[in-house]
Protein backbone atom coordinates (compact mmCIF):
# COMPACT_ATOMS: atom_id res chain seq x y z
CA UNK A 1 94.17 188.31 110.47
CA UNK A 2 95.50 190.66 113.15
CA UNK A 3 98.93 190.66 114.49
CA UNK A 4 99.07 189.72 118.06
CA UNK A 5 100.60 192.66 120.03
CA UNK A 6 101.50 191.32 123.52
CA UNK A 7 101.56 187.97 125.31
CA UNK A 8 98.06 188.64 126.77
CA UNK A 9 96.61 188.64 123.29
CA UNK A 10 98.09 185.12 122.73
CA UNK A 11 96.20 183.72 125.67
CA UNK A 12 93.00 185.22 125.32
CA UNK A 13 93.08 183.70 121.60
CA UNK A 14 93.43 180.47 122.99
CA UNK A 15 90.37 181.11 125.54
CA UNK A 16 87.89 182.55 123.00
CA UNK A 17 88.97 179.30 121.11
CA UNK A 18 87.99 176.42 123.93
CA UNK A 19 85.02 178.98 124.67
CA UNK A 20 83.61 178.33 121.19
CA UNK A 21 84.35 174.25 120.96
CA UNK A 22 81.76 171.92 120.93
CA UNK A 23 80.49 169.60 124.45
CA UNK A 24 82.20 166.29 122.82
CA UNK A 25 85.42 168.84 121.82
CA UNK A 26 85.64 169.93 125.77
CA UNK A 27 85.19 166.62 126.81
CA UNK A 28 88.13 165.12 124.71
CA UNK A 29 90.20 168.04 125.65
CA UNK A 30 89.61 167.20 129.57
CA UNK A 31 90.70 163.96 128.75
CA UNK A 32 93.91 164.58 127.08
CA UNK A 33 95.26 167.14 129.92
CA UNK A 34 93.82 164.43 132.59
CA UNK A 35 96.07 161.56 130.96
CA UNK A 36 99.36 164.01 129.98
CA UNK A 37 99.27 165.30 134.43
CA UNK A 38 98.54 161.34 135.30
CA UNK A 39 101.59 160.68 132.66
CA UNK A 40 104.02 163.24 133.30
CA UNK A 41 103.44 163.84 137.04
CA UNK A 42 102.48 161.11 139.05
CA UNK A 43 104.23 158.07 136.62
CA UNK A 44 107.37 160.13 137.05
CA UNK A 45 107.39 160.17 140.94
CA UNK A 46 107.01 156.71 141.34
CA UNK A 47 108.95 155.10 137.58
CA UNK A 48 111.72 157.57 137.60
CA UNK A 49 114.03 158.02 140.80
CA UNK A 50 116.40 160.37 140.96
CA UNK A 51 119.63 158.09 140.78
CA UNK A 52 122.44 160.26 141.36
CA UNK A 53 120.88 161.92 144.64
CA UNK A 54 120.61 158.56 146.12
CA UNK A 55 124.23 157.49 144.71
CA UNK A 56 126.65 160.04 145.02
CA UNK A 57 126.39 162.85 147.51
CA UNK A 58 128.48 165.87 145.99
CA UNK A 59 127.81 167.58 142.28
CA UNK A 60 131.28 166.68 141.34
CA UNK A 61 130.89 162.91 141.93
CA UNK A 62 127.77 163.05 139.78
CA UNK A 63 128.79 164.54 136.83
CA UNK A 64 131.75 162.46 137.10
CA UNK A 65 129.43 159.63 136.79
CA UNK A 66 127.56 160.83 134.16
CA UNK A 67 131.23 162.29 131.85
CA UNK A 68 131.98 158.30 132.52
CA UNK A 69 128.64 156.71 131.29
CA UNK A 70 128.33 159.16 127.89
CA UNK A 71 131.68 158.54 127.62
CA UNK A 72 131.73 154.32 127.34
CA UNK A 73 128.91 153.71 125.48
């Protein structure tokens, strides 16, 4: 096996590895990376508000907050 001499190397084994997978192996692929952008991107923007914007308005208030929540529990 060769050693892989730059970062570019590393990529382009990756590509010459999806290049070579099968229709049902692309597909499935598609699929995951579809469900992982749906899951991390657009979930996050509408489950996950940022809190301490909308609470406190300077960065010494919030991680005040957050030194007292770690803290307590």
């Amino acid at each position: 096996m060769e050693k892989i001499k730059n970062i570019g190397d590393f990529f382009k084994m990756y590509v010459e590895g999806f290049k070579n997978l099968s229709k049902t192996s692309k597909i499935l692929w598609t699929i995951i990376i579809v469900k992982l952008f749906i899951m991390f991107a657009v979930m996050r923007a509408f489950l996950f508000p940022n809190f301490l914007n909308s609470k406190f308005d300077t960065e010494e208030e919030k991680a005040e907050y957050v030194i007292e929540q770690i803290t307590n529990n």
